[in-house]
Protein backbone atom coordinates (compact mmCIF):
# COMPACT_ATOMS: atom_id res chain seq x y z
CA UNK A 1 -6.11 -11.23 -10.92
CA UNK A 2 -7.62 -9.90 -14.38
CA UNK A 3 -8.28 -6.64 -15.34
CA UNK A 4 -10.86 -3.79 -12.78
CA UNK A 5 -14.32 -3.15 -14.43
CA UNK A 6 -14.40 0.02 -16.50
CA UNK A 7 -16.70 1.83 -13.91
CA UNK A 8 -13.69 1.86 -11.31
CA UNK A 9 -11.13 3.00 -13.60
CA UNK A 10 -13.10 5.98 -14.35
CA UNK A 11 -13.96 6.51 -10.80
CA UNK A 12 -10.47 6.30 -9.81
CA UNK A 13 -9.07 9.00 -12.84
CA UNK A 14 -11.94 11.56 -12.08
CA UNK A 15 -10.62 14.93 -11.20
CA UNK A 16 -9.69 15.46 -7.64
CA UNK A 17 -9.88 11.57 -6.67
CA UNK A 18 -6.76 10.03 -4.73
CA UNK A 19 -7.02 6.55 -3.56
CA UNK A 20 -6.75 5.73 0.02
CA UNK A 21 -5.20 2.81 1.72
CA UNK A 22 -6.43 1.77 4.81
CA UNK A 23 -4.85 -0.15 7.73
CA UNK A 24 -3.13 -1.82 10.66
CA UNK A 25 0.78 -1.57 11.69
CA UNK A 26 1.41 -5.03 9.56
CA UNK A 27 -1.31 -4.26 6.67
CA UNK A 28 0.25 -3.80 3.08
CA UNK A 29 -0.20 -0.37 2.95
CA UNK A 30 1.51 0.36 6.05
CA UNK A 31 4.40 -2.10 4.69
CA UNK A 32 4.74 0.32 1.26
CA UNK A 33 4.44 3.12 3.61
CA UNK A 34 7.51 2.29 5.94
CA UNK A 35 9.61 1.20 2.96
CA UNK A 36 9.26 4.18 0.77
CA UNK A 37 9.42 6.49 3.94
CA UNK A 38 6.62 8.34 2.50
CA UNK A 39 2.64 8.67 3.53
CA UNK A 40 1.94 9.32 -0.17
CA UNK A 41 4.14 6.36 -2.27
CA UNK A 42 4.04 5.72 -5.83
CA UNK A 43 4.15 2.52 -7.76
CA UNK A 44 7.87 3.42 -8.52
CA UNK A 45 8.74 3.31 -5.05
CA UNK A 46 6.91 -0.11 -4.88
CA UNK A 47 9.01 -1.36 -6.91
CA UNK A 48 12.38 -0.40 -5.83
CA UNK A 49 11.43 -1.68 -2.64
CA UNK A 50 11.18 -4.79 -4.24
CA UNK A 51 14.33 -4.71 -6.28
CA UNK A 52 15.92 -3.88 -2.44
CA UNK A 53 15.38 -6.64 -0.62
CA UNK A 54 14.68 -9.39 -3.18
CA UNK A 55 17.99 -11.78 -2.10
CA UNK A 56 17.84 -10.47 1.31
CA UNK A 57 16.89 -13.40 4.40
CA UNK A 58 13.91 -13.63 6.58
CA UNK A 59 16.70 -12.19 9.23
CA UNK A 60 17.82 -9.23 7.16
CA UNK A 61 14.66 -8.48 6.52
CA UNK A 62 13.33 -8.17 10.37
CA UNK A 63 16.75 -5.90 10.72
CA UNK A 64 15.20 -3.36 8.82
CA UNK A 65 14.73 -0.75 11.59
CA UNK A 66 12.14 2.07 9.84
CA UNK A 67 9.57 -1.25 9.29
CA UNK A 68 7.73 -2.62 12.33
CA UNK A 69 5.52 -4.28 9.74
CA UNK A 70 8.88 -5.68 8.13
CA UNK A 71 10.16 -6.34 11.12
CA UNK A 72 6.75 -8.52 12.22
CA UNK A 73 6.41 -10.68 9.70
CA UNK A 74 9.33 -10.73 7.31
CA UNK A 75 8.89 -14.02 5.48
CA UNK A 76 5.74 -11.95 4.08
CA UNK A 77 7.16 -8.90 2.78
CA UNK A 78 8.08 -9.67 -0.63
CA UNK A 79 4.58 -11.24 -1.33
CA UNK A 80 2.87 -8.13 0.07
CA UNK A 81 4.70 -5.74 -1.91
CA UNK A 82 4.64 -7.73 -5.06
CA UNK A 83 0.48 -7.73 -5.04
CA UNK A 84 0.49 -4.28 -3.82
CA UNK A 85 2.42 -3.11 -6.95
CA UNK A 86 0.45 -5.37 -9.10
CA UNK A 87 -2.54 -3.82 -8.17
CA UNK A 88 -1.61 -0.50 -8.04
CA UNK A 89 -0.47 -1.68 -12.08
CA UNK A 90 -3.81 -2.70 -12.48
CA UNK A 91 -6.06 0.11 -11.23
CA UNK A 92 -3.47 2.24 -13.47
CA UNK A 93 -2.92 4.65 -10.30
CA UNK A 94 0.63 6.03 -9.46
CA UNK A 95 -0.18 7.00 -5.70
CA UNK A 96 -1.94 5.59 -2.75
CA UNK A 97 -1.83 7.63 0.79
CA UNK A 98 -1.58 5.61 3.24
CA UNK A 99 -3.72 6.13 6.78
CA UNK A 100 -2.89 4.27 9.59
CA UNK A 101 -6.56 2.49 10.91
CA UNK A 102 -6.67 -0.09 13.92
CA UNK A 103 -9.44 -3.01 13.45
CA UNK A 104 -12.90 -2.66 11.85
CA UNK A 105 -12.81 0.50 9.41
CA UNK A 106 -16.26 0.50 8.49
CA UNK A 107 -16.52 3.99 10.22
CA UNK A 108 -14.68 5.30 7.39
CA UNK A 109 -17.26 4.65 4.68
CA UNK A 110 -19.55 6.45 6.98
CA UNK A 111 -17.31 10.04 7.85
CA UNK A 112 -18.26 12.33 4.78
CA UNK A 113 -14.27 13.62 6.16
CA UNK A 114 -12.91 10.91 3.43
CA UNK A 115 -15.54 11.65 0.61
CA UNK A 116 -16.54 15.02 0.57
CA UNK A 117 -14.13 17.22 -0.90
C-alpha cells in the first residue's frame, strides 16, 4: 500500500480530529463495527476479530448472528478486516467511528455537521 503523505498524518493527529468511516450495511466499516460490537472500534479490536474467525468456514462465518455484513458476504470478511487494520496501521490512528450511510455520501463533505467542531 506504502506509507500516507506527511500532510495527512498531521491532519489526522491534530487536536480534536477523529476519523470517520463511512458506509453501507456490507461496507468495511460497518463489518469492524458489528464485530467489535462497538460504534467507536480500535485497531485492537480489529485484530482480535481477525484472530476469531481466521480457521472458521464460509458457513460459520454467515452463522455469526450480530453481522448482517458477515452474514452477506462471508467469503469476504477476512480480506476486509485484514485491509481495514492495515490501514488503520498505516494512518497510525487507534479509532475510527463508524456511521452508517446508504449510497452516494457526497452530502457529507458538504454538512459543516461533520467538520465544524
Amino acid at each position: 500500500i506504502g506509507q500516507p503523505p506527511d500532510w495527512l498524518l498531521r491532519k489526522l493527529h491534530a487536536p480534536g480530529v477523529s476519523l470517520v468511516g463511512l458506509g453501507g450495511d456490507t461496507s468495511v466499516f460497518c463489518l469492524g463495527s458489528e464485530l467489535s460490537a462497538k460504534t467507536c472500534f480500535s485497531r485492537s479490536d480489529i485484530l482480535e476479530a481477525i484472530e476469531n474467525l481466521c480457521g472458521k468456514t464460509d458457513l460459520q462465518i454467515r452463522l455469526i448472528e450480530e453481522s448482517n455484513a458477515a452474514q452477506k458476504m462471508p467469503h469476504n470478511v477476512i480480506p476486509k478486516l485484514s485491509l481495514l487494520y492495515t490501514v488503520m496501521d498505516l494512518l497510525q490512528t487507534d479509532a475510527v467511528n463508524f456511521q452508517h450511510s446508504n449510497g452516494n455520501s457526497i452530502g457529507v463533505m458538504l454538512t459543516d455537521d461533520f467538520w465544524v467542531p
